[in-house]
N, C-alpha and C. Protein backbone atom coordinates (compact mmCIF):
# COMPACT_ATOMS: atom_id res chain seq x y z
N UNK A 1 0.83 -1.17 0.00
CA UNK A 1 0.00 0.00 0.00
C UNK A 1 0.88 1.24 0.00
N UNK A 2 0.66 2.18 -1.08
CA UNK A 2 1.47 3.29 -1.10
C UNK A 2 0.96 4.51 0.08
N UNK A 3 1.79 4.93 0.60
CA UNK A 3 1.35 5.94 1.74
C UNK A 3 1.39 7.45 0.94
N UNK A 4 0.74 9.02 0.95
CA UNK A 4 0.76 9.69 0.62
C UNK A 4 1.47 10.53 1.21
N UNK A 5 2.55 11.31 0.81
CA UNK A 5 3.57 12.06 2.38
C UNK A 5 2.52 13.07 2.75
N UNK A 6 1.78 13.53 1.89
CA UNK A 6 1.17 15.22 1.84
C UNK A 6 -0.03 15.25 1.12
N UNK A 7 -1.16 14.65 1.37
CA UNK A 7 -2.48 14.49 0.75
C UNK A 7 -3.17 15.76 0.89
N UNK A 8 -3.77 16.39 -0.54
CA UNK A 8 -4.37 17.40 -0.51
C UNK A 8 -5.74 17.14 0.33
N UNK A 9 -6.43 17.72 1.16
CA UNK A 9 -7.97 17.37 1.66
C UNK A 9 -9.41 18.51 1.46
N UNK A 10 -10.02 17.94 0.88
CA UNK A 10 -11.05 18.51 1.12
C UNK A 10 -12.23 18.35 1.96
N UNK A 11 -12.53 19.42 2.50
CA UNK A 11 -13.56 19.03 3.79
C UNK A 11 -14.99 19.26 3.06
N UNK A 12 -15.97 18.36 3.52
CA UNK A 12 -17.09 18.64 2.96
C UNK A 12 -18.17 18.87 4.55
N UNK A 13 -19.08 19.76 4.77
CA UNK A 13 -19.82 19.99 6.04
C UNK A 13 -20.65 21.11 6.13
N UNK A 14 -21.44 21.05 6.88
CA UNK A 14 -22.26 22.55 7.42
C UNK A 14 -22.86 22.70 8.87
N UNK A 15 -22.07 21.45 9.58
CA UNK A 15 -22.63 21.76 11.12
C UNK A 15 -21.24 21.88 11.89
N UNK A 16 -21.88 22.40 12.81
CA UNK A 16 -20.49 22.39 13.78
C UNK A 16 -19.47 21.87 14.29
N UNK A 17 -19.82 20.68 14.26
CA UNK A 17 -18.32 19.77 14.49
C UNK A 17 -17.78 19.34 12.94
N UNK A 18 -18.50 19.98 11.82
CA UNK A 18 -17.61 19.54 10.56
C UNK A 18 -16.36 20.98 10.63
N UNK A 19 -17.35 22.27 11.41
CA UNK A 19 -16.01 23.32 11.29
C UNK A 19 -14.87 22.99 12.42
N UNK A 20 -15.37 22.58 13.79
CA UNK A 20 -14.33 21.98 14.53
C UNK A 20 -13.41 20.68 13.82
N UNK A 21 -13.95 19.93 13.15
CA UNK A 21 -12.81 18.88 12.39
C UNK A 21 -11.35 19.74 11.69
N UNK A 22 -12.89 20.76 11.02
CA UNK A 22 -11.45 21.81 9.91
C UNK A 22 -10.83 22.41 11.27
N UNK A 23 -11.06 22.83 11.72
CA UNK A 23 -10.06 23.75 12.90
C UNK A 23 -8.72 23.06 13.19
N UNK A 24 -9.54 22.07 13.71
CA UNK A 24 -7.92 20.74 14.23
C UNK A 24 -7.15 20.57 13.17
N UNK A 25 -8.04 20.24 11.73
CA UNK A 25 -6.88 19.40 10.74
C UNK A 25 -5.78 21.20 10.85
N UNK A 26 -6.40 22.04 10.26
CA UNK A 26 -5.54 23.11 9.88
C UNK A 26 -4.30 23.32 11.27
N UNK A 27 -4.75 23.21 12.63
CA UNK A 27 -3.92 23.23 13.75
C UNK A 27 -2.74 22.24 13.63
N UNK A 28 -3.34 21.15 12.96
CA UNK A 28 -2.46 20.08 12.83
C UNK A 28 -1.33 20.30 12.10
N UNK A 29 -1.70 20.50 10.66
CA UNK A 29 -0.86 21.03 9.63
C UNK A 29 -1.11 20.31 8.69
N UNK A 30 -2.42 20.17 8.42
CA UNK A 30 -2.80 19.27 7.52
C UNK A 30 -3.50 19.89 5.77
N UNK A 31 -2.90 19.68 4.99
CA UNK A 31 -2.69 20.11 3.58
C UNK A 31 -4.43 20.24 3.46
N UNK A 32 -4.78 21.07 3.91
CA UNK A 32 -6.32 21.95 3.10
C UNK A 32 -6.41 22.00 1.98
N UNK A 33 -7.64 21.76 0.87
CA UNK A 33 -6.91 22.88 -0.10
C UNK A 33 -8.12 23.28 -0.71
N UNK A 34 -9.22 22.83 0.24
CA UNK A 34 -11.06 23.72 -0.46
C UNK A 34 -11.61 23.16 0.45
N UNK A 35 -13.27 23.38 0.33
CA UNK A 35 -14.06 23.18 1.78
C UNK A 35 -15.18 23.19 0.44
N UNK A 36 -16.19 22.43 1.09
CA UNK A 36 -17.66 22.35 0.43
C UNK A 36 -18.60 22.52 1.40
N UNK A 37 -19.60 23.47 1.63
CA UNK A 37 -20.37 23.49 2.67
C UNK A 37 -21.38 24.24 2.04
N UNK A 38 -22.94 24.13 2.76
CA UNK A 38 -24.06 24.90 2.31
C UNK A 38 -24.15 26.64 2.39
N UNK A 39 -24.64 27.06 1.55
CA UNK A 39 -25.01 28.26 1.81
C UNK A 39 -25.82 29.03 2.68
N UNK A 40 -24.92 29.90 3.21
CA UNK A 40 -25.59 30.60 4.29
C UNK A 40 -27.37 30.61 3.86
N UNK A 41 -27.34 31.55 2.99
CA UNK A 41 -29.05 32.12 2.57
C UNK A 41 -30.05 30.69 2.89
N UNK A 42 -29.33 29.71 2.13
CA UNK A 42 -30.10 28.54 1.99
C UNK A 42 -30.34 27.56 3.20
N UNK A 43 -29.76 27.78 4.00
CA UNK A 43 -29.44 26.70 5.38
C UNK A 43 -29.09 27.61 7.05
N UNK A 44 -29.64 28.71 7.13
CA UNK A 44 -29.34 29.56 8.10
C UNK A 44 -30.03 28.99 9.15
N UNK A 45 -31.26 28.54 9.21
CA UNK A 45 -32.42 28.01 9.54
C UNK A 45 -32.29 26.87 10.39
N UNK A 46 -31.36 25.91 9.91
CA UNK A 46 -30.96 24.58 9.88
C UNK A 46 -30.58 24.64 11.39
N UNK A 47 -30.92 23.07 12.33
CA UNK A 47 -30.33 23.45 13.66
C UNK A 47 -28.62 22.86 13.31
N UNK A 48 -27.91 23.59 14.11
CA UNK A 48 -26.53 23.44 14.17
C UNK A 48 -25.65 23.67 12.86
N UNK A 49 -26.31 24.38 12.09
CA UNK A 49 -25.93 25.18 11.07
C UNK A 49 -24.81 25.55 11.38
N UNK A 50 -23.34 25.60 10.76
CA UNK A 50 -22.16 26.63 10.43
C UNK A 50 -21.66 26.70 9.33
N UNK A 51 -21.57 28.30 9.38
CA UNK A 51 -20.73 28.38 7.76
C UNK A 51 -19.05 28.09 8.04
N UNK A 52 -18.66 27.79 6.81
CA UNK A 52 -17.15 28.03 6.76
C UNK A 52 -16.06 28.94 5.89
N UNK A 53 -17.47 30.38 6.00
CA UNK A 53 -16.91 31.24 5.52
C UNK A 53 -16.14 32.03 5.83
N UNK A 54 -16.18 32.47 7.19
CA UNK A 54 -15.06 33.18 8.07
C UNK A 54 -13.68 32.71 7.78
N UNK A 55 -13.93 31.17 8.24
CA UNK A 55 -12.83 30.77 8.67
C UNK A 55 -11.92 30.48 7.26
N UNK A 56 -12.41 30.15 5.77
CA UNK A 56 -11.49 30.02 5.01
C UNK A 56 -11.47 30.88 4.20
N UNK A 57 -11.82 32.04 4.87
CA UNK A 57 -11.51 33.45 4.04
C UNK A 57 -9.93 33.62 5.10
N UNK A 58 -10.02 33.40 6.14
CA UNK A 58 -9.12 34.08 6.79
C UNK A 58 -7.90 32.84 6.56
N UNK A 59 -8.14 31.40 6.77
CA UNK A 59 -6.69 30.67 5.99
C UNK A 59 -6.32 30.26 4.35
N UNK A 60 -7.51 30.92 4.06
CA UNK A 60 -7.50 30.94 2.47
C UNK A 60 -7.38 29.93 1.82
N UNK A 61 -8.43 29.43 1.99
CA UNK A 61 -8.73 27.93 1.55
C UNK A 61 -10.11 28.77 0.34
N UNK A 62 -9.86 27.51 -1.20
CA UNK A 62 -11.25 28.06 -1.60
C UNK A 62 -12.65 27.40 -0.90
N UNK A 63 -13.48 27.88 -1.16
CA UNK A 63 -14.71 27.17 -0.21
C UNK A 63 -16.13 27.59 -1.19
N UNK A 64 -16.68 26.45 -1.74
CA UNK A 64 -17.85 26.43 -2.24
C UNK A 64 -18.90 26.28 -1.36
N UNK A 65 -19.86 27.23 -2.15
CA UNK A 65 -21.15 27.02 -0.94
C UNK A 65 -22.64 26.48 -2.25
N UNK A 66 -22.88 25.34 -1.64
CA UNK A 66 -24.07 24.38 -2.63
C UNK A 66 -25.16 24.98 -1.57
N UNK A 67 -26.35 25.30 -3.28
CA UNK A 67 -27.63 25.74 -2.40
C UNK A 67 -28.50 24.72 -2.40
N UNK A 68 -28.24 22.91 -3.01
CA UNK A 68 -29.47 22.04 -2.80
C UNK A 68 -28.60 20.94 -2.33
């Protein structure tokens, strides 16, 4: 089995412990390199709703937001 030294990851989520997962991996030092999560407008509503827009504006990750 080949091991990867440095695997790119993408996080996919919109509740709160999917943004606490991203928190740790990035603490960790773990190769980010986009985020998929719902749109605010579309899912504000939702219980335990979080965006992960703050946060990968500020480590600059790209981050798509799906409205269905």
């Amino acid at each position: 089995m080949q091991v990867i030294a440095n695997p790119r990851i993408v996080i996919l989520g919109n509740r709160g412990h999917s943004k606490q997962i991203l928190q740790s991996l990035l603490s960790k030092g773990w190769n980010i390199v986009g985020a998929i999560g719902a749109a605010r407008e579309e899912n504000e509503e939702q219980s335990g709703y979080t965006s992960f827009s703050a946060l990968c504006e500020r480590e600059e990750i790209p981050l798509i937001e799906i409205t269905d």
